[in-house]
PDB file of N, CA and C in Angstrom:
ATOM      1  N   UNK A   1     -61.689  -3.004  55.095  1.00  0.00           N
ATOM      2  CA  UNK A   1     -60.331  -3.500  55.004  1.00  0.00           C
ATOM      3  C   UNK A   1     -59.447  -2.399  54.419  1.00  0.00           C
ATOM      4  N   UNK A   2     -58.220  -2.223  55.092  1.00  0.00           N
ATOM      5  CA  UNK A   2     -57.649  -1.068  54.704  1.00  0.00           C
ATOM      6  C   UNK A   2     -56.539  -1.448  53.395  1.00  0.00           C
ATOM      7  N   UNK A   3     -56.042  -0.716  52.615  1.00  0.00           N
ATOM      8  CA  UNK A   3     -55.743  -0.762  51.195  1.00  0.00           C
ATOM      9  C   UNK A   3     -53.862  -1.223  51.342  1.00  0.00           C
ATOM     10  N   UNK A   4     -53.465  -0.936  52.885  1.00  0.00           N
ATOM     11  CA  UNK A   4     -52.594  -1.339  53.343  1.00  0.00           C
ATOM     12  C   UNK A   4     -52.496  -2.409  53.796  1.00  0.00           C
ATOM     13  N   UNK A   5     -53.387  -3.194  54.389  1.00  0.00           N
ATOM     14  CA  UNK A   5     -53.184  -4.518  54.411  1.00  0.00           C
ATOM     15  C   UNK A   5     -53.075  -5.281  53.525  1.00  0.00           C
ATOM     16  N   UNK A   6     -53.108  -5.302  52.162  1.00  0.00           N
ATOM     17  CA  UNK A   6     -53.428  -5.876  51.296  1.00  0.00           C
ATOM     18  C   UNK A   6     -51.508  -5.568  50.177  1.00  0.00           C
ATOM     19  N   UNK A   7     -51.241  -4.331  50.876  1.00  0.00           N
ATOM     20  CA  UNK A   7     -49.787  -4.071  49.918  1.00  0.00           C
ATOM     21  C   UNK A   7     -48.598  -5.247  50.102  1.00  0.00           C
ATOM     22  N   UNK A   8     -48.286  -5.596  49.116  1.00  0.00           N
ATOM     23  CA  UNK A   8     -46.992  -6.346  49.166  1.00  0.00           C
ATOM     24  C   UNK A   8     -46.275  -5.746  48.488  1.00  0.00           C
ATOM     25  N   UNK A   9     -44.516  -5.741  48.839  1.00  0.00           N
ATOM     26  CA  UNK A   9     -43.370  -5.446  47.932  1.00  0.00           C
ATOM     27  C   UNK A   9     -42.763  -5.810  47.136  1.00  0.00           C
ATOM     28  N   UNK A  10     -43.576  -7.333  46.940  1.00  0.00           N
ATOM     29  CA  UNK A  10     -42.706  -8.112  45.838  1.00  0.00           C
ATOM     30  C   UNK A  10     -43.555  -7.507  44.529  1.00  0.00           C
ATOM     31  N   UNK A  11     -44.325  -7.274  43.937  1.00  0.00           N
ATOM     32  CA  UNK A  11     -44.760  -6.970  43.054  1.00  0.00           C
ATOM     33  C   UNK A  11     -44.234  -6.059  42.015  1.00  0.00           C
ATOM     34  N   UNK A  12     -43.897  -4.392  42.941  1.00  0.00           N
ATOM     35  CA  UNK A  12     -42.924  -3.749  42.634  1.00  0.00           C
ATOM     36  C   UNK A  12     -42.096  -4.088  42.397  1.00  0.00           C
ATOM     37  N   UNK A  13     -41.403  -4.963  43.077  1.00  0.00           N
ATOM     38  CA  UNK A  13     -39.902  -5.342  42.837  1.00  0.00           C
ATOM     39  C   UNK A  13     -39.800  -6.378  41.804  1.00  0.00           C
ATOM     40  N   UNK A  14     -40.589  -7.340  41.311  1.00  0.00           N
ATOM     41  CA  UNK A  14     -40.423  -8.171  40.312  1.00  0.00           C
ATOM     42  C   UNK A  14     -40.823  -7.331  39.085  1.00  0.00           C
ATOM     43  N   UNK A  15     -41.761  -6.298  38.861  1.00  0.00           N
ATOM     44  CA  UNK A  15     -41.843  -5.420  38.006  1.00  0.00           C
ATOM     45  C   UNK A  15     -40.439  -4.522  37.894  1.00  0.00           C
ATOM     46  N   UNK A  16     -39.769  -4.185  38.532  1.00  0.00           N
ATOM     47  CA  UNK A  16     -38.499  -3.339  38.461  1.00  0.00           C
ATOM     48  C   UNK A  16     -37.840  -4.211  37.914  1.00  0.00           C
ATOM     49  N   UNK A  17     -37.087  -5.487  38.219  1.00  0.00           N
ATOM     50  CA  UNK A  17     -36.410  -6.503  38.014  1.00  0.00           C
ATOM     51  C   UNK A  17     -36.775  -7.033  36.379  1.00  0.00           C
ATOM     52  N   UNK A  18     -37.991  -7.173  36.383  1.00  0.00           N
ATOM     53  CA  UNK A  18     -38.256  -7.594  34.873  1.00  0.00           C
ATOM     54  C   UNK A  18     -38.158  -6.343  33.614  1.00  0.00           C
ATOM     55  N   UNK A  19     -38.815  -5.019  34.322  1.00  0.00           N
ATOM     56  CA  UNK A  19     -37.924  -4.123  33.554  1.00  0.00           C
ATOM     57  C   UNK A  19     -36.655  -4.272  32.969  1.00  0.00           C
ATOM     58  N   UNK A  20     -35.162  -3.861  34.721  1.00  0.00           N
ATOM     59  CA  UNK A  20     -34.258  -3.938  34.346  1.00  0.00           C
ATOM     60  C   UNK A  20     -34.008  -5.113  33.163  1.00  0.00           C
ATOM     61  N   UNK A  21     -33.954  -6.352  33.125  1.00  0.00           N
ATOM     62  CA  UNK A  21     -33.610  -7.397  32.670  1.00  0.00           C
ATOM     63  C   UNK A  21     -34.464  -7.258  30.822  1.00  0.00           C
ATOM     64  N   UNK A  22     -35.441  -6.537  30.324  1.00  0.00           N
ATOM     65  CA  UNK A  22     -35.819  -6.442  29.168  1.00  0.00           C
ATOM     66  C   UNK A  22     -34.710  -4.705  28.860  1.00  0.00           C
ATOM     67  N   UNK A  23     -34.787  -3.756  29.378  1.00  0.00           N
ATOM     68  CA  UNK A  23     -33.958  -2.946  29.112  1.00  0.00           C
ATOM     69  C   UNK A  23     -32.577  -3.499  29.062  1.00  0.00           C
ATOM     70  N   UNK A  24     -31.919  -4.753  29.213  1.00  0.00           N
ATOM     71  CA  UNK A  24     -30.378  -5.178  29.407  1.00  0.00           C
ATOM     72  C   UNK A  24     -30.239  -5.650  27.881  1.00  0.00           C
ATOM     73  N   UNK A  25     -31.751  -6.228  27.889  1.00  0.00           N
ATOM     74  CA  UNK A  25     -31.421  -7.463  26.531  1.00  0.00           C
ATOM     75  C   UNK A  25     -31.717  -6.199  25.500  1.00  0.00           C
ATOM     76  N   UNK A  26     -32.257  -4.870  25.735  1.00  0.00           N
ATOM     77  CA  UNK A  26     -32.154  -4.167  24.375  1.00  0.00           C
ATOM     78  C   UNK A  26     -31.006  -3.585  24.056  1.00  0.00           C
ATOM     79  N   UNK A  27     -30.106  -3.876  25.102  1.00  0.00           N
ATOM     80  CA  UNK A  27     -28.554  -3.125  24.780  1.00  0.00           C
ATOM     81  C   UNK A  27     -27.556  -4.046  24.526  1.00  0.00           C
ATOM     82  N   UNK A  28     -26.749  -3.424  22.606  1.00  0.00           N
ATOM     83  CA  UNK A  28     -26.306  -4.451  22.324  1.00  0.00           C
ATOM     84  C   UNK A  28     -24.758  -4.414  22.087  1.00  0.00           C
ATOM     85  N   UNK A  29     -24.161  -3.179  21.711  1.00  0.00           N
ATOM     86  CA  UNK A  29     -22.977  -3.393  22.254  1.00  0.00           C
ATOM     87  C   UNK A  29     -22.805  -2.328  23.195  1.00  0.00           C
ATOM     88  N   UNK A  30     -21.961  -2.830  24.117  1.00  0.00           N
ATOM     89  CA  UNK A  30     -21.226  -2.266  25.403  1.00  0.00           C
ATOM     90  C   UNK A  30     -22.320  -2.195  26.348  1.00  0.00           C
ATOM     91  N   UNK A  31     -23.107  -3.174  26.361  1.00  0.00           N
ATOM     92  CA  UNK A  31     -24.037  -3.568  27.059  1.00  0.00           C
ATOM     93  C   UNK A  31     -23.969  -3.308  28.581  1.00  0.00           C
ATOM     94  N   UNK A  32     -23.118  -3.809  29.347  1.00  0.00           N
ATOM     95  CA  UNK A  32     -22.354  -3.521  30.220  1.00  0.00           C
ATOM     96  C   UNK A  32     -22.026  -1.907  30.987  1.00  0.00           C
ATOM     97  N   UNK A  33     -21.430  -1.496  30.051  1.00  0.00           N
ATOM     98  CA  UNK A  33     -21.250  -0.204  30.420  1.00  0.00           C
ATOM     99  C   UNK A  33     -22.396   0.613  30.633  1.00  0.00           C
ATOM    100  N   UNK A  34     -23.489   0.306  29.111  1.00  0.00           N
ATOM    101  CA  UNK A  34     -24.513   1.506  28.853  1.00  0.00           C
ATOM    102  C   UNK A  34     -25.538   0.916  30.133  1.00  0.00           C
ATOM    103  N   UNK A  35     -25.569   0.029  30.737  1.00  0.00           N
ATOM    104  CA  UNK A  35     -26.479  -0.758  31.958  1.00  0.00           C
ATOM    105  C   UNK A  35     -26.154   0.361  33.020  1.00  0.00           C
ATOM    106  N   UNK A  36     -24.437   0.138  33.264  1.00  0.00           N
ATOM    107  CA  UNK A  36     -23.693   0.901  34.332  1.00  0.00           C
ATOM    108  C   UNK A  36     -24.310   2.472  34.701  1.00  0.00           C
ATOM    109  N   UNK A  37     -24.109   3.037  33.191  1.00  0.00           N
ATOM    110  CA  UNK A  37     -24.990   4.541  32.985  1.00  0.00           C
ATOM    111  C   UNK A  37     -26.084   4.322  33.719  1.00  0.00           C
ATOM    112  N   UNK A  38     -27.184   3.540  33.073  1.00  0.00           N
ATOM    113  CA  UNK A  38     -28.754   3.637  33.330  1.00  0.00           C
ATOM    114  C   UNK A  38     -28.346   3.737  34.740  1.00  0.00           C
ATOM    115  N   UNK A  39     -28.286   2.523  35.297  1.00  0.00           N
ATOM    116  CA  UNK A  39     -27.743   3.074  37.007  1.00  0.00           C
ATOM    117  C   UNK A  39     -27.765   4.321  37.570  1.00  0.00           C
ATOM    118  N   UNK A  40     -26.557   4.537  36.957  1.00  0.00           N
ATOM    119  CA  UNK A  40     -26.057   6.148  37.747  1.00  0.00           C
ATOM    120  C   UNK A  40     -26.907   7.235  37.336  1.00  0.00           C
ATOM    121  N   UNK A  41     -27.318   6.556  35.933  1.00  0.00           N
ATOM    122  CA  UNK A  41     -28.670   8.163  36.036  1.00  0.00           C
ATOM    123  C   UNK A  41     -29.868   7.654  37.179  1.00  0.00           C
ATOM    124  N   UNK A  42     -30.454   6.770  37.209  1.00  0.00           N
ATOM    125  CA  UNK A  42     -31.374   6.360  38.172  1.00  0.00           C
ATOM    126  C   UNK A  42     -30.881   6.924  39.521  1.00  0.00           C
ATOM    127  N   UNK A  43     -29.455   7.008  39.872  1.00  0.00           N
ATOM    128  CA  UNK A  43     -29.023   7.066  41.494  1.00  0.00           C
ATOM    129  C   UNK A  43     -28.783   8.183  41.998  1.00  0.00           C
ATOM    130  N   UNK A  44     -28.748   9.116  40.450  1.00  0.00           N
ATOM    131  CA  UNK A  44     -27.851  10.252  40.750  1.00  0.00           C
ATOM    132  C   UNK A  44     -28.869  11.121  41.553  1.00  0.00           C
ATOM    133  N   UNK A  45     -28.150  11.895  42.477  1.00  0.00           N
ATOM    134  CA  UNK A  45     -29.067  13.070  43.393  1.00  0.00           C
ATOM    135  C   UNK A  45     -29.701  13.939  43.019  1.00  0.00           C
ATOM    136  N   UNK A  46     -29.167  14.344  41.797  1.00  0.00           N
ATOM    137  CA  UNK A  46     -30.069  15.678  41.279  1.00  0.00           C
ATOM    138  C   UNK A  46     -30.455  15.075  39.558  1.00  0.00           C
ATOM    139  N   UNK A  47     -30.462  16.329  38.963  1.00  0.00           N
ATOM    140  CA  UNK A  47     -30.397  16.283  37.603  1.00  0.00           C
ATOM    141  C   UNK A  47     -29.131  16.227  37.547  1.00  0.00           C
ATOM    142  N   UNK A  48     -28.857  15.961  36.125  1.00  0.00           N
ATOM    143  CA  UNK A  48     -27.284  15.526  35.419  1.00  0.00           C
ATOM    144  C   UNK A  48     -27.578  16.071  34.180  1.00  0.00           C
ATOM    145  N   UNK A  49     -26.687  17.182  33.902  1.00  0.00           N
ATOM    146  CA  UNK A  49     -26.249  17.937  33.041  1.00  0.00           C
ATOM    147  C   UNK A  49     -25.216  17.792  32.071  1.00  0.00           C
ATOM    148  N   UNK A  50     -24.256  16.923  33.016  1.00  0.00           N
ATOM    149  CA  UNK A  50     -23.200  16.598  31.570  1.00  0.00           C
ATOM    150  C   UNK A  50     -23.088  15.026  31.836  1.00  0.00           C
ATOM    151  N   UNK A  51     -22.531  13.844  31.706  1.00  0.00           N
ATOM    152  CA  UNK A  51     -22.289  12.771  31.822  1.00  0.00           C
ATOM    153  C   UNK A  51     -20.793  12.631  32.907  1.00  0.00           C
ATOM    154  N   UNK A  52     -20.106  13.301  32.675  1.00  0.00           N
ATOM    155  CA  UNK A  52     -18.923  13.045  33.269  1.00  0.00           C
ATOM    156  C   UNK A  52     -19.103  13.354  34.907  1.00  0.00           C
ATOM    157  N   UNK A  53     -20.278  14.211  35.119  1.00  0.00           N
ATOM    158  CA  UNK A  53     -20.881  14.330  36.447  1.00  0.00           C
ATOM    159  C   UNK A  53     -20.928  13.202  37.328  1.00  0.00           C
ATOM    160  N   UNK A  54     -21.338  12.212  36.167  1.00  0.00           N
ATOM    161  CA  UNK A  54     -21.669  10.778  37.445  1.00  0.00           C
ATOM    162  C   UNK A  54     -20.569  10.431  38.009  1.00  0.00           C
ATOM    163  N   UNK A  55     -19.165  10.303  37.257  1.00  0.00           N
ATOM    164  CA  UNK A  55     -17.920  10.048  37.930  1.00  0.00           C
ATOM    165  C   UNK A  55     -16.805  10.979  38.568  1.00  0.00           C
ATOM    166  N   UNK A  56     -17.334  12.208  38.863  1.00  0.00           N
ATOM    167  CA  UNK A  56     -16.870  12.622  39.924  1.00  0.00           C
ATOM    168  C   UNK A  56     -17.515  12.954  41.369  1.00  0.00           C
ATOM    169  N   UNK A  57     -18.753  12.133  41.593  1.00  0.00           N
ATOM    170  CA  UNK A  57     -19.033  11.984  42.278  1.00  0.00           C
ATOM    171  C   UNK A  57     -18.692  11.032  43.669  1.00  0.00           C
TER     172      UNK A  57
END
């Protein structure tokens, strides 16, 4: 039986999801915003060198 028949995507994805959602509840003020960051570092294309990078993108 091959190791691919057996893969599902929800697993990953409820592991990502339950991440995100324990990393939300450790941020306590500007919760919101500092979430927004995590994002854009996760999305960004390269490395990020200064912060203000993410928004002139």
């Amino acid at each position: 039986m091959s190791l691919l028949y057996n893969y599902s995507p929800v697993e990953p994805l409820s592991a990502w999801s339950r991440f995100r959602t324990e990393l939300y509840a450790c941020l306590t003020a500007r919760a919101d915003a500092l979430f927004d960051l995590c994002d854009a570092l996760t999305c960004a294309p390269g490395p990020v060198r200064h912060l203000a990078q993410l928004s002139s993108a």
